[in-house]
C-alpha atoms as a PDB file:
ATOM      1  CA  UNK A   1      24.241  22.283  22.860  1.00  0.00           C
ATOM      2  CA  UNK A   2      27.814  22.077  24.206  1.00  0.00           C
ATOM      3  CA  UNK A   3      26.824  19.563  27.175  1.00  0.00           C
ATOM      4  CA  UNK A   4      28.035  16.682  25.035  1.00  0.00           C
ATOM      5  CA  UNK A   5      24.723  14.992  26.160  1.00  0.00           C
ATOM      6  CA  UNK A   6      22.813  13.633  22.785  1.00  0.00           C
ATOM      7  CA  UNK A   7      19.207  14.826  22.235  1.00  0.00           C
ATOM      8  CA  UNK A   8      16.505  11.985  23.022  1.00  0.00           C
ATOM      9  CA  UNK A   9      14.012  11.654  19.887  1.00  0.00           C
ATOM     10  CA  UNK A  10      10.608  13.145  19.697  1.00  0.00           C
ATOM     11  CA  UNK A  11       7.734  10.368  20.304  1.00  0.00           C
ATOM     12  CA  UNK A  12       6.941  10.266  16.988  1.00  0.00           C
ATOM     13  CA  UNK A  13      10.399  10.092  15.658  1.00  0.00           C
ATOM     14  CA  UNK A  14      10.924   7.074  17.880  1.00  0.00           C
ATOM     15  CA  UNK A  15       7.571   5.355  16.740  1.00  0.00           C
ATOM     16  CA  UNK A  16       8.625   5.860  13.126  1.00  0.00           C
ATOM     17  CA  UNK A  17      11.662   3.592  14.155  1.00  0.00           C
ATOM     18  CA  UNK A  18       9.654   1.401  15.486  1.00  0.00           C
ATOM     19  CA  UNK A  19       7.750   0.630  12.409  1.00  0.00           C
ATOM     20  CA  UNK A  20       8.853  -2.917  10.487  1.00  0.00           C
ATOM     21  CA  UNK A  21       8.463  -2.983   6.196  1.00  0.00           C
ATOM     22  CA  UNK A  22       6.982  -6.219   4.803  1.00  0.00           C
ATOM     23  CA  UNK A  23       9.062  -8.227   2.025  1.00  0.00           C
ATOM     24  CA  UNK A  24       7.237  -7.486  -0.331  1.00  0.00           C
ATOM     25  CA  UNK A  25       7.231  -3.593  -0.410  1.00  0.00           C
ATOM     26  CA  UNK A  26      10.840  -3.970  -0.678  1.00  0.00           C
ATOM     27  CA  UNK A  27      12.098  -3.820  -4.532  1.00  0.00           C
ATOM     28  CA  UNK A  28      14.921  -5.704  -4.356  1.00  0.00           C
ATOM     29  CA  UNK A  29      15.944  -6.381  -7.725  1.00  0.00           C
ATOM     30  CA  UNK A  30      19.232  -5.906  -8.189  1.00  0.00           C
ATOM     31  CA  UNK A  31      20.319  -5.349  -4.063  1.00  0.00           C
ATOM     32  CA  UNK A  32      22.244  -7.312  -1.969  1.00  0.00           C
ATOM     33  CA  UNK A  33      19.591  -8.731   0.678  1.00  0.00           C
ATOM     34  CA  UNK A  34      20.980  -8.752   4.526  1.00  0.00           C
ATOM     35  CA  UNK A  35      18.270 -11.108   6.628  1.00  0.00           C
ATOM     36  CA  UNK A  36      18.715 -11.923  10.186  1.00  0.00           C
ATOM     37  CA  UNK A  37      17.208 -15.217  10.944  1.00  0.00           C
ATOM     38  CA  UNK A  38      16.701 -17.607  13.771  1.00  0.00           C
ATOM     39  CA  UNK A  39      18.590 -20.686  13.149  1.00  0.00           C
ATOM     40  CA  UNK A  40      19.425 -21.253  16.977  1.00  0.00           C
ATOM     41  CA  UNK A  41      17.904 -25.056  15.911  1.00  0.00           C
ATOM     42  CA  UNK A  42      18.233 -27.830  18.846  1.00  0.00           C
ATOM     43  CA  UNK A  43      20.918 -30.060  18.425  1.00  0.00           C
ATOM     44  CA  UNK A  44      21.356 -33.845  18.786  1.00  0.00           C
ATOM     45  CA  UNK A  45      23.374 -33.968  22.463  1.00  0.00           C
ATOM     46  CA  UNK A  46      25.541 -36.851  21.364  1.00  0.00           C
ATOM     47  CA  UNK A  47      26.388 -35.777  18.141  1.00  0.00           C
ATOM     48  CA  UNK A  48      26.140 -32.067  17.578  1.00  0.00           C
ATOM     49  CA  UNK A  49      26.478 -31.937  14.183  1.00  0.00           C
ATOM     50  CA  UNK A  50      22.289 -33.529  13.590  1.00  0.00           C
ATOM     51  CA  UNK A  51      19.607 -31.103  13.530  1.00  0.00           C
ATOM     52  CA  UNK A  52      17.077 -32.767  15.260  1.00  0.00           C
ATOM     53  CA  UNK A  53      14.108 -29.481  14.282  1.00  0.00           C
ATOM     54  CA  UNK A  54      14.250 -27.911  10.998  1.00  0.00           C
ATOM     55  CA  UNK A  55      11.562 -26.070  11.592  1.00  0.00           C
ATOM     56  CA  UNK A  56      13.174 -22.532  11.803  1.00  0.00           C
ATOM     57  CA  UNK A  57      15.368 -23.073   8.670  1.00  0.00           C
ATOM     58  CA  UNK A  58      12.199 -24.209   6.630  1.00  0.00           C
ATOM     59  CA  UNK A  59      10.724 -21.295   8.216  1.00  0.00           C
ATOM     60  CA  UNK A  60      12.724 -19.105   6.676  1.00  0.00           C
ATOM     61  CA  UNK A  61      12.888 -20.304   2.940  1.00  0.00           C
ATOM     62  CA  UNK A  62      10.037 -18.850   1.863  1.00  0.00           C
ATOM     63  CA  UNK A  63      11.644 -15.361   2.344  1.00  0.00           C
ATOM     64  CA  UNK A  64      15.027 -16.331   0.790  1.00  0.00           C
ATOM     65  CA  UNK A  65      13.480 -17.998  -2.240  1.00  0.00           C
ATOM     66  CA  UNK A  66      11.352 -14.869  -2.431  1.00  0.00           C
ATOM     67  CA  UNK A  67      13.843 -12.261  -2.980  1.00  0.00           C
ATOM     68  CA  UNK A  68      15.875 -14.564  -5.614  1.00  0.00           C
ATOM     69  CA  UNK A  69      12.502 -14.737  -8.039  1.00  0.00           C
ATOM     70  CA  UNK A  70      12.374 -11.028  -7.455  1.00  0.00           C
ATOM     71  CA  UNK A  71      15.717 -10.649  -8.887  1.00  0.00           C
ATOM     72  CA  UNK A  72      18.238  -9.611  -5.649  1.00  0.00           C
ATOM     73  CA  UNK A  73      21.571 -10.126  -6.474  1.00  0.00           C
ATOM     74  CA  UNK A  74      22.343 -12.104  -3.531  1.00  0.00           C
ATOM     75  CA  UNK A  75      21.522 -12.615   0.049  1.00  0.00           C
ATOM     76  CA  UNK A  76      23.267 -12.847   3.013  1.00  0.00           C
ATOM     77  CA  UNK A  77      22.044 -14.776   6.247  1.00  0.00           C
ATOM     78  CA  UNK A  78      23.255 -13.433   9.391  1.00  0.00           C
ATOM     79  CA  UNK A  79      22.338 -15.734  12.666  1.00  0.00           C
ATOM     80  CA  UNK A  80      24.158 -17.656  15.510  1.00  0.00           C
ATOM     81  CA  UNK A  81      23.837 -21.135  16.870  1.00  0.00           C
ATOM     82  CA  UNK A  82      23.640 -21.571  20.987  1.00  0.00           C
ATOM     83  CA  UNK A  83      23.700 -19.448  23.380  1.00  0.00           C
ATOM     84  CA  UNK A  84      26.485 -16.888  24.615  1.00  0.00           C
ATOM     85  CA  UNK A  85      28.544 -18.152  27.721  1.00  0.00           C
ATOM     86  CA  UNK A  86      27.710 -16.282  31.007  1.00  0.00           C
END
């Protein structure tokens, strides 16, 4: 209202945000699939390169391989290794 302040959301707007959809009340036949997964997996310290706990990457196949047998037309993993300098 010409303050140039933005308007906070009601409660119940905010909760509705809030709120997380399952896989599988998702059609995603046909959709490109966007998942953001934790594959921040501990490393061998004298050579980097060996995953010494696949745990989180196993952890998240059963979601990958479930949206290819429901027909998405890819999907895209989105995650980071380490942690930010600082």
């Amino acid at each position: 209202s010409g303050t140039g302040c933005a308007r906070m959301p009601s409660d119940s707007a905010m909760a509705l945000n809030l709120n997380k959809l399952k896989l599988d009340s998702v059609d995603v036949a046909g959709k490109r699939v966007f998942i953001r997964v934790d594959f921040n997996v501990p490393q061998d310290k004298a050579d980097p390169t060996i995953i010494t706990n696949t745990a989180r990457i196993e952890g998240a196949l059963p979601s990958i391989k479930y949206c290819l047998e429901k027909g998405a037309k890819s999907v895209v993993l989105a995650s980071h290794l380490g942690r930010p300098d600082g």
